[in-house]
Protein backbone atom coordinates (compact mmCIF):
# COMPACT_ATOMS: atom_id res chain seq x y z
CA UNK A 1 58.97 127.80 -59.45
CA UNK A 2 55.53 128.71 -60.90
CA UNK A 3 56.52 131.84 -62.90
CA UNK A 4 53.06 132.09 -64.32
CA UNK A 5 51.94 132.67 -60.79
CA UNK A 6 54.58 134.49 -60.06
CA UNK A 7 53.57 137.12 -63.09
CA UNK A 8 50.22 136.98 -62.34
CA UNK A 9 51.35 138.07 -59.27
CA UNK A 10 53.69 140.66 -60.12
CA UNK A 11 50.90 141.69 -62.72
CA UNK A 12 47.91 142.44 -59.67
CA UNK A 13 50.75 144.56 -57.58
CA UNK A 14 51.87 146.68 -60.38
CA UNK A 15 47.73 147.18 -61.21
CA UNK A 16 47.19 147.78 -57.08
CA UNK A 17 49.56 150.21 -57.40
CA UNK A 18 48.52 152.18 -60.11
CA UNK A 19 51.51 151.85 -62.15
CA UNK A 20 52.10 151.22 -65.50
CA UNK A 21 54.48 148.55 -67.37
CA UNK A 22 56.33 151.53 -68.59
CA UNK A 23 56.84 152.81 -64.68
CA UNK A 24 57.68 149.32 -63.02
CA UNK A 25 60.49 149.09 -66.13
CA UNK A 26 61.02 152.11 -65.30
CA UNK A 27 61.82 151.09 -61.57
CA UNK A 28 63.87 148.35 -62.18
CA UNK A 29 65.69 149.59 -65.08
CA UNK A 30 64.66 147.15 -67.51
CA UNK A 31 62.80 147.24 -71.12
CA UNK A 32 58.96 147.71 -71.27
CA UNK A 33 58.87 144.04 -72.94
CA UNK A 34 61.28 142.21 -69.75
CA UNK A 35 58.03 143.43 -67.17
CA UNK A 36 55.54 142.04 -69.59
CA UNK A 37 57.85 138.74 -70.34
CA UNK A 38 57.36 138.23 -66.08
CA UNK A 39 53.66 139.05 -66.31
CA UNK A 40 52.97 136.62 -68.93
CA UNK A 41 55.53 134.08 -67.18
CA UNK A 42 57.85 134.14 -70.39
CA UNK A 43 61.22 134.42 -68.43
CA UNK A 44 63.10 132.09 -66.67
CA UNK A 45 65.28 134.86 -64.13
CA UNK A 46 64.02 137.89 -62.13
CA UNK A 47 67.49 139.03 -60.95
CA UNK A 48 67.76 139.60 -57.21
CA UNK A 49 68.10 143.24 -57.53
CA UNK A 50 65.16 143.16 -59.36
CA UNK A 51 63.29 140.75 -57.07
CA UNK A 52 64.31 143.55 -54.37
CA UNK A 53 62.80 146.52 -56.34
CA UNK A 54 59.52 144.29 -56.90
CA UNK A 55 59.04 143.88 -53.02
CA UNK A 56 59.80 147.38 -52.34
CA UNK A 57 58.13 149.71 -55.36
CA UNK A 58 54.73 147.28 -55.78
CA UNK A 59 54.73 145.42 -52.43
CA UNK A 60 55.03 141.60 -53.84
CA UNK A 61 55.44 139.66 -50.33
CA UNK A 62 59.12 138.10 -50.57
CA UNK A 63 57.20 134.45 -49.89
CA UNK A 64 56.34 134.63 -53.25
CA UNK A 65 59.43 134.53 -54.89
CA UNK A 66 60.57 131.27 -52.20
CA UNK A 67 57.43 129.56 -51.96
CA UNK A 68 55.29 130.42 -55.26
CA UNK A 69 52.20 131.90 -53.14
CA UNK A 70 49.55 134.12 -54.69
CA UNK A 71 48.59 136.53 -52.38
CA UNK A 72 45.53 139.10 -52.11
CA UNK A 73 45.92 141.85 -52.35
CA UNK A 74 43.30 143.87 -50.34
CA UNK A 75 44.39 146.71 -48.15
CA UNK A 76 45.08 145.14 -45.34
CA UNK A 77 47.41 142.33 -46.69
CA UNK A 78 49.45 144.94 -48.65
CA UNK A 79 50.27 146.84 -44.96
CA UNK A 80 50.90 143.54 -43.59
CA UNK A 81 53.60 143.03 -46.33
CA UNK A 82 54.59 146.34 -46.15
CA UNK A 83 55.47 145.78 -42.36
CA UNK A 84 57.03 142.55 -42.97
CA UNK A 85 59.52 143.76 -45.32
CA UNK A 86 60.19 146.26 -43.02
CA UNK A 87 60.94 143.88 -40.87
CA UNK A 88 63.02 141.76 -42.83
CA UNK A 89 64.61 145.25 -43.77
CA UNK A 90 65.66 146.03 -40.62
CA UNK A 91 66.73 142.47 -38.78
CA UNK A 92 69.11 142.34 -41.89
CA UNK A 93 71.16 145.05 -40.33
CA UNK A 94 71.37 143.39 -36.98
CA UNK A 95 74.68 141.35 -36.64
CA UNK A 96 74.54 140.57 -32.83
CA UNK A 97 73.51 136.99 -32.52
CA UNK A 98 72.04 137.64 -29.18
CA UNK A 99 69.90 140.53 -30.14
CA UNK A 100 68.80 138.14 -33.14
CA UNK A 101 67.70 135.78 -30.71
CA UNK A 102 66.28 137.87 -28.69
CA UNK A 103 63.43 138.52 -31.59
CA UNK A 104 63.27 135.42 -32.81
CA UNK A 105 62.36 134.50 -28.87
CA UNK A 106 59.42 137.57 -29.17
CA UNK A 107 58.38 136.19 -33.17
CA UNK A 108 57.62 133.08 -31.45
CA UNK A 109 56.09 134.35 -28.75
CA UNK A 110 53.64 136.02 -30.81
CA UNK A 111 53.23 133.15 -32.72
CA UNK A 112 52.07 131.20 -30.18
CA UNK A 113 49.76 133.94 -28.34
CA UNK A 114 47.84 133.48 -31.88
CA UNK A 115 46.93 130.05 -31.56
């Protein structure tokens, strides 16, 4: 993985947001310097938990982390990632394989009424 991306990422979130390096550390319990390490792309590990707390307080899309994209950030991208994890959020809880297949059937769906 990219972690200079990545921080650069993590870096245009926390700014989107209005927070500070002090309020993201803050967040994810970790020193000042550890949130500027990931800016700068100076660490090797972002622990899940953390990962988790990045998605949720500043709105990083979870691709990022899995597939090293850098995404915009303009309004309407950050409530599309803000309903995605929501949706990721929620699917999580379902254990029923055939209610799980039943969205996976309407995701596709969609998918394909975009083409």
């Amino acid at each position: 993985m990219n972690y200079k991306t990545l921080g650069e990422t993590i870096h245009k979130f926390r700014i989107a947001k209005g927070l500070s390096l002090d309020d993201l550390a803050e967040a994810c319990q970790v020193n000042r310097s550890t949130v500027f390490r990931w800016e700068k792309g100076n660490t090797r590990r972002i622990s899940y938990g953390n990962m988790m707390i990045l998605i949720d307080k500043i709105g990083i899309p979870p691709e990022s982390f899995i597939l090293n994209e850098e995404p915009s950030i303009g309004l309407h991208e950050r409530e599309v990632s803000d309903i995605r994890f929501k949706i990721r959020k929620t699917i999580s809880d379902i254990d029923d394989k055939d209610s799980l297949e039943t969205i996976l059937n309407i995701i596709r769906a969609i998918k394909k009424q975009k083409k």
